[in-house]
Protein backbone atom coordinates (compact mmCIF):
# COMPACT_ATOMS: atom_id res chain seq x y z
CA UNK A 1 -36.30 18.54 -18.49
CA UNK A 2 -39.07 16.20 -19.18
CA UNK A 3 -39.23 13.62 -22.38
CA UNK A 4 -41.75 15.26 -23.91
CA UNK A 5 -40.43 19.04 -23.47
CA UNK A 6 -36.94 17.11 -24.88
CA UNK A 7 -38.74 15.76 -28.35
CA UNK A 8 -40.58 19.09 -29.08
CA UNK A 9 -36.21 20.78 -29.05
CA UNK A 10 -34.58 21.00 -32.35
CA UNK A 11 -31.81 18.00 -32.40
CA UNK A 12 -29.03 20.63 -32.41
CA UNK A 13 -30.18 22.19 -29.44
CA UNK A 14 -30.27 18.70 -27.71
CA UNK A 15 -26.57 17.57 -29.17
CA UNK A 16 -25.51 21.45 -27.80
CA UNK A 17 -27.08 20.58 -24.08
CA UNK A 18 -25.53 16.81 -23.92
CA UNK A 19 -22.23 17.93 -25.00
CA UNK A 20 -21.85 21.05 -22.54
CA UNK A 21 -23.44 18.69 -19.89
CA UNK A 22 -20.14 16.09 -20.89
CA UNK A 23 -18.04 19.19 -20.69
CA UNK A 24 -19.05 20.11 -17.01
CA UNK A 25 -18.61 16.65 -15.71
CA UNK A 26 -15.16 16.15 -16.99
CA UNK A 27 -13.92 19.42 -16.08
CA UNK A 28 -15.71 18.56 -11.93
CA UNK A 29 -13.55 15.38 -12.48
CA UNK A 30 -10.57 17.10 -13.42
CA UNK A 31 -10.34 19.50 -10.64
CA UNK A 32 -11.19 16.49 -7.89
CA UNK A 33 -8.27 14.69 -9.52
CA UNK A 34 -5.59 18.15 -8.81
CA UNK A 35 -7.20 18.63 -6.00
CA UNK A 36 -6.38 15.15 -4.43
CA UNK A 37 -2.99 15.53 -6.14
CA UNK A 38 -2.63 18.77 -4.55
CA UNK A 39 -3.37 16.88 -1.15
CA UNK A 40 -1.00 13.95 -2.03
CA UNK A 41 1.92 16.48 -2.37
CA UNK A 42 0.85 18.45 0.65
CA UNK A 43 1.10 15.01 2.54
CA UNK A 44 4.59 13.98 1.13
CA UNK A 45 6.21 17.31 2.16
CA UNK A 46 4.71 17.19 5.52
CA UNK A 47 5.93 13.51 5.76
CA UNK A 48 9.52 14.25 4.21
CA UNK A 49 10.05 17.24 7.02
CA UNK A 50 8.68 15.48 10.25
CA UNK A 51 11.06 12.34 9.07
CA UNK A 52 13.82 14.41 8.82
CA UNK A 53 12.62 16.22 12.23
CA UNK A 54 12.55 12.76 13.79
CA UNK A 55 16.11 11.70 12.47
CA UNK A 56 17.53 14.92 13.55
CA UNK A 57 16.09 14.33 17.04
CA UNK A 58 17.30 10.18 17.56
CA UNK A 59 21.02 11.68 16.47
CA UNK A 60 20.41 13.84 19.03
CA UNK A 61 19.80 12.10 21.93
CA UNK A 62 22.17 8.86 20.80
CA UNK A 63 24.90 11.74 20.87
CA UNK A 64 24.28 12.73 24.43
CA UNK A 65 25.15 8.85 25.54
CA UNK A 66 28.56 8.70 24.02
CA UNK A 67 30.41 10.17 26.85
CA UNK A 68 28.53 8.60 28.92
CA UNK A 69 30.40 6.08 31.78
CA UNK A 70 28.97 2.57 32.49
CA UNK A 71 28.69 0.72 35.62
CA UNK A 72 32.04 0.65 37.21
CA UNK A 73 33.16 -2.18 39.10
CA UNK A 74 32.24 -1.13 42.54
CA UNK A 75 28.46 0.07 41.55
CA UNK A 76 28.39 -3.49 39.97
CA UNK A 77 29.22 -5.11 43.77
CA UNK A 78 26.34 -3.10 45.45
CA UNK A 79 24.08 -4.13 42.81
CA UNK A 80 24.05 -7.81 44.04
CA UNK A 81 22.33 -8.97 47.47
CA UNK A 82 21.86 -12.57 47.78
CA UNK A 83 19.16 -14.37 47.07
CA UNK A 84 18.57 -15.60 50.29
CA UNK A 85 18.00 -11.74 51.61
CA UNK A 86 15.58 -10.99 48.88
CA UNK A 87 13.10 -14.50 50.04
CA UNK A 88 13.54 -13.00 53.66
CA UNK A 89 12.12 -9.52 52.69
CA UNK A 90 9.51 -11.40 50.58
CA UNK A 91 8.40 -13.81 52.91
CA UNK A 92 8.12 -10.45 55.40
CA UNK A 93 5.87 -8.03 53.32
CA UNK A 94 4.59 -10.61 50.59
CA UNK A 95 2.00 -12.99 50.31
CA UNK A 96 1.52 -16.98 51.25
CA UNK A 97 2.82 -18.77 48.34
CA UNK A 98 0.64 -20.48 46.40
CA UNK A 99 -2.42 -18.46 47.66
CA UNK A 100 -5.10 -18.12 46.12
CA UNK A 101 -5.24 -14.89 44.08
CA UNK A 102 -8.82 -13.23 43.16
CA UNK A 103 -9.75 -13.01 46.82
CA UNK A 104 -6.46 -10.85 47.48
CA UNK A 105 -7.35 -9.04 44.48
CA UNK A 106 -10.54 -7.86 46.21
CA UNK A 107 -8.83 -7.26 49.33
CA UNK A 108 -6.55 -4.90 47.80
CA UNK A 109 -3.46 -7.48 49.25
CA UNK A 110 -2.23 -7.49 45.82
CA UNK A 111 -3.00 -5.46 42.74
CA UNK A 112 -2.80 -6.08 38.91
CA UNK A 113 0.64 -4.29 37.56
CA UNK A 114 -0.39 -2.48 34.04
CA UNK A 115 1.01 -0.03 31.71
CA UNK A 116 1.80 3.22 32.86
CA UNK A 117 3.74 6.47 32.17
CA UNK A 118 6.65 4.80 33.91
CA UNK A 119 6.53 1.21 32.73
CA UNK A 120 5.64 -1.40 30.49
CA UNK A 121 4.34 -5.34 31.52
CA UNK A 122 5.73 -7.61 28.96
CA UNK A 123 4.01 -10.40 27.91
CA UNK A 124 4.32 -12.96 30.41
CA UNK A 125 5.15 -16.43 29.91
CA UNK A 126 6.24 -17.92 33.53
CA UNK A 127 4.21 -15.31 35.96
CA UNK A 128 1.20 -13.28 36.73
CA UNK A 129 0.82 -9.54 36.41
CA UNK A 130 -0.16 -9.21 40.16
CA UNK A 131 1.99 -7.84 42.72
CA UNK A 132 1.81 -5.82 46.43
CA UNK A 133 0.61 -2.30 46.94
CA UNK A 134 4.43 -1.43 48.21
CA UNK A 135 5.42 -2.62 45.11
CA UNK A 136 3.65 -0.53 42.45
CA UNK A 137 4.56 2.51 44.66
CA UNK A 138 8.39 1.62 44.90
CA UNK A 139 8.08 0.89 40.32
CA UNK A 140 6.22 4.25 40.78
CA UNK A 141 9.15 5.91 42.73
CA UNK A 142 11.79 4.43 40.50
CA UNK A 143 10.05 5.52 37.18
CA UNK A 144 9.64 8.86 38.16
CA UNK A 145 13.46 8.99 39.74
CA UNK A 146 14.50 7.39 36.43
CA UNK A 147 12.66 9.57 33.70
CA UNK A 148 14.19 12.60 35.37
CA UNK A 149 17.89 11.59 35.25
CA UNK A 150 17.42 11.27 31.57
CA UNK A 151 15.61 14.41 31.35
CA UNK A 152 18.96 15.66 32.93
CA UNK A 153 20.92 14.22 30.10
CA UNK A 154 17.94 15.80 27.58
CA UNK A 155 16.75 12.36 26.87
CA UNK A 156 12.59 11.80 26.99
CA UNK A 157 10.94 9.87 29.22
CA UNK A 158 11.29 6.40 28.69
CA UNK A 159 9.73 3.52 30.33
CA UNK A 160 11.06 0.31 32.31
CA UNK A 161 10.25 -2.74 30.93
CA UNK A 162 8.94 -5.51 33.36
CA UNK A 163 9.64 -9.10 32.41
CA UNK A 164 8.51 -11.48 35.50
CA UNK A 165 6.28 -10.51 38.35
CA UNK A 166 4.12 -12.97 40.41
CA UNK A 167 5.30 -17.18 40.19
CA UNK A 168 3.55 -20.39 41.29
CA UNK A 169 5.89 -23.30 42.83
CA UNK A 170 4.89 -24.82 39.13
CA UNK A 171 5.77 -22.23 36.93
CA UNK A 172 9.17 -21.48 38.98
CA UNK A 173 9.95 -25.18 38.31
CA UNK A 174 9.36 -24.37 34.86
CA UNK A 175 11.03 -21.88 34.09
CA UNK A 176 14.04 -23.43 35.93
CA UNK A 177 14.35 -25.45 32.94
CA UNK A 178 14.86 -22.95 30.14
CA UNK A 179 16.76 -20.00 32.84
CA UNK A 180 19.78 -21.30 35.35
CA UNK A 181 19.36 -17.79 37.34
CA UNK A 182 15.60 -19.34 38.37
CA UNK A 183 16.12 -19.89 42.35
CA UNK A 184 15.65 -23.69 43.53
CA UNK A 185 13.10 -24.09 45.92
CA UNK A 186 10.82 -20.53 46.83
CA UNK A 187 11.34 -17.74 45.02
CA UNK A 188 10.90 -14.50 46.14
CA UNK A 189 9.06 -13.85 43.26
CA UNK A 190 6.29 -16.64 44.90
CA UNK A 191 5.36 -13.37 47.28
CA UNK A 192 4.05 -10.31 45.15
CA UNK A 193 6.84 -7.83 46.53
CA UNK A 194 9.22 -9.17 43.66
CA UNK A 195 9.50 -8.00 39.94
CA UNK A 196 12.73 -8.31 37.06
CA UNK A 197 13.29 -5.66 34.85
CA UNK A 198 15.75 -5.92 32.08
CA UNK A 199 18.62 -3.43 31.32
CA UNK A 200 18.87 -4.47 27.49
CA UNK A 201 15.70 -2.84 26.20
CA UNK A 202 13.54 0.20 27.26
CA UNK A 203 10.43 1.55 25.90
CA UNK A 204 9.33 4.64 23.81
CA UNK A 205 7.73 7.04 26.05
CA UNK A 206 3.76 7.17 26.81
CA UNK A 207 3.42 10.17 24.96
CA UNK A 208 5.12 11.20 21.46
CA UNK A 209 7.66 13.70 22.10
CA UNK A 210 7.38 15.64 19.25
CA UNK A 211 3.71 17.51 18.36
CA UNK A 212 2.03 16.18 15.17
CA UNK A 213 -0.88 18.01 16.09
CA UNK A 214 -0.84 19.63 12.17
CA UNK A 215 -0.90 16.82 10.16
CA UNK A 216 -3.85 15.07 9.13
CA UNK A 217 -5.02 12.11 12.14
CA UNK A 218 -3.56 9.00 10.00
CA UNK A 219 -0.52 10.85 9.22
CA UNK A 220 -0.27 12.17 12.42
CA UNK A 221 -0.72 8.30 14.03
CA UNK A 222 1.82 7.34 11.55
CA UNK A 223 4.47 10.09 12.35
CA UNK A 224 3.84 8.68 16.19
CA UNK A 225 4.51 5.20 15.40
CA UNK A 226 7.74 6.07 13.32
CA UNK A 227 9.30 8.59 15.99
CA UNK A 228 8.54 5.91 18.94
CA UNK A 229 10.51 2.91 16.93
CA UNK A 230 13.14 5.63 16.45
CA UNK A 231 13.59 6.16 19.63
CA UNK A 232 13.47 3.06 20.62
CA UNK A 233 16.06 1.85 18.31
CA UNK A 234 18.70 4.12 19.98
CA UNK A 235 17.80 3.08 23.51
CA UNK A 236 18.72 -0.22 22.16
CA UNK A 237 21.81 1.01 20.96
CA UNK A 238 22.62 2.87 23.97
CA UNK A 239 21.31 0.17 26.26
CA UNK A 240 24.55 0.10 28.60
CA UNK A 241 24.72 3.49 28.85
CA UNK A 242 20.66 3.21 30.12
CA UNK A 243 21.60 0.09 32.10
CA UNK A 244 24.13 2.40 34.39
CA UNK A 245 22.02 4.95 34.53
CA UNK A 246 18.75 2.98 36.36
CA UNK A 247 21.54 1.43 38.21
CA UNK A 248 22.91 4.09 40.05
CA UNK A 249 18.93 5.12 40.30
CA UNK A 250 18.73 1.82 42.51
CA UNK A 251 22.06 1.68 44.15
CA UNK A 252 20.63 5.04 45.46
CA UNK A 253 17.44 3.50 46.44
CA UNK A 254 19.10 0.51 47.82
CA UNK A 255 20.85 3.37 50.16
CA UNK A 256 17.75 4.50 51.41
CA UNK A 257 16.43 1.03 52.26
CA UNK A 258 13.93 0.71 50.10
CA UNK A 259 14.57 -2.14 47.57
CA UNK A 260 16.93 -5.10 47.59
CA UNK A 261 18.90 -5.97 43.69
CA UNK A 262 20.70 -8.45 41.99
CA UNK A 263 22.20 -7.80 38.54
CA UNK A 264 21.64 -11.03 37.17
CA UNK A 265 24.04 -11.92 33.54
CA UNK A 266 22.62 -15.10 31.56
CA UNK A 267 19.26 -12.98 32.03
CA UNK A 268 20.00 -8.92 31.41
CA UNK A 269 17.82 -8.07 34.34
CA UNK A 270 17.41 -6.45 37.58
CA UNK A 271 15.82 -8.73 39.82
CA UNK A 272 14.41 -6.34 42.54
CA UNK A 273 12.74 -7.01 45.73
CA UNK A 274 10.79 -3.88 48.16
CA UNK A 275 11.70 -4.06 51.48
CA UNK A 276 8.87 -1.56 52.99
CA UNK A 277 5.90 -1.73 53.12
CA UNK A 278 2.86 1.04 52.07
C-alpha cells in the first residue's frame, strides 16, 4: 500500500491492519520456534537410542573376549627369531641403507605405506613411511587374515597399527637413546622390508559398523565418531586377548615362510620382517 493510499484510510482501519500484520508475524515466529523444538526432540531421541545401540554393541563384543586364551608359553617361543636373521632377510630383499629415497620412489623399489582398510601409519617420530612392494602385500595378507579371525569371534574389522617403518643410520642412533630394544649397528628396519606393529592398541575399523544412514549428516558424523572411540576403548581393554590372536595369525605365517617376528617387551610390538619377495 502506498503513503498516499495509507493517509486517505480512516486511522482505525490503519491501527486494525498494523495490529493483524503484528499478529501474523508473531504467530510465523511461534510455529518456527515448535517447529525447531520439535526437531531438537526428534534429535535427542534419535541420539538417546543409537547411544544405547552403541553401548549394547561394545558389551557385546568385550563379552566375546572373556573366554578367550592368551599366548601360551610355547606360541610366545616361536614368536622370537633373532635379530641377526631378520638383518639377513633384510639385507636380501631390502634396499641399500642409507639410499637415497625419491628415486626408488619412482622406480617403484619402495612405496609410501598409508592408511588402509587393514591398517593404520602412526605418526612417526624415528622413521619414514616408505617400505618394499613385498611388504605392503605381506601387511595386506596379514590384515585381511587378521580381520577375519575376529569376524570368527563376531568382532568387526579392526585395523593394525604401524609404529616404525623405514630408519636412517641417524635416526636408529637416535632412537637407541630413548628405546633399549633399538638394534646396535644396522637395523633391519635400514632396508624397507621391516615394519613394528604394537599389540597394546588397535584401531576402529575403516568403516562404522553400525548404519546411521537415518539421522541427520552432523548427527550421523557424530554417532560415527562416538561408536569408533567405543570400540576402540574395548580393544584397549581386551588388548591381550587381540595380542594372541594376531599372534597365532603370524606364528601361522611364520609357518608358511613368509615373515620373520620378534615379540619385543619394553616396546609392546611385533617387530616383523618379509622374507619373500613380490
Amino acid at each position: 500500500m502506498s503513503r498516499g493510499a495509507a493517509q486517505r484510510l480512516p486511522l482505525a482501519l490503519v491501527l486494525l491492519l498494523a495490529v493483524s500484520a503484528c499478529t501474523s508475524a508473531e504467530e510465523q515466529a511461534a510455529q518456527e520456534a515448535a517447529l525447531r523444538d520439535d526437531a531438537e526432540r526428534s534429535l535427542t531421541i534419535q541420539m538417546a537410542a543409537a547411544m544405547e545401540q552403541i553401548d549394547a554393541y561394545a558389551a557385546e563384543i568385550d563379552a566375546v573376549m572373556q573366554p578367550l586364551p592368551l599366548l601360551r608359553g610355547r606360541e610366545e617361543a616361536a614368536l622370537f627369531d633373532a635379530s641377526p636373521r631378520h638383518l639377513a632377510a633384510a639385507r636380501r630383499l631390502g634396499i641399500i641403507p642409507g639410499a637415497d629415497v625419491p628415486p626408488l620412489l619412482e622406480d617403484g623399489t619402495l612405496v609410501t605405506l598409508v592408511d588402509s582398510p587393514h591398517w593404520v601409519v602412526r605418526d612417526l617420530d624415528y622413521s619414514q613411511p616408505y617400505v618394499t612392494p613385498a611388504t605392503v602385500a605381506f601387511l595386506t595378507d596379514l590384515g585381511t587374515r587378521f580381520q577375519a579371525a575376529l569376524a570368527d569371534l563376531g568382532w568387526p574389522p579392526l585395523r593394525m597399527e604401524v609404529t616404525s617403518v623405514l630408519r636412517t643410520a641417524e635416526s636408529q642412533a637416535a632412537l637407541r637413546q630413548v628405546n633399549p630394544n633399538a638394534a646396535l649397528g644396522t637395523s633391519a628396519h635400514e632396508y624397507g622390508t621391516t615394519v613394528d606393529l604394537t599389540y597394546a592398541a588397535f584401531r576402529a575399523p575403516a568403516e562404522p559398523v553400525r548404519a546411521y544412514g537415518t539421522a541427520p549428516e552432523p548427527l550421523a558424523a557424530t554417532l560415527q565418531q562416538i561408536e569408533a572411540l567405543a570400540i576402540e576403548r574395548v580393544a584397549g581393554r581386551r588388548s591381550r586377548e587381540l595380542q594372541a590372536i594376531l599372534g597365532r595369525v603370524l606364528i601361522e605365517m611364520r609357518a608358511e615362510g613368509q615373515v620373520l617376528i620378534t615379540l619385543e617387551r619394553r616396546q609392546p610390538v611385533y617387530h616383523i620382517t618379509v622374507t619373500r619377495g613380490v
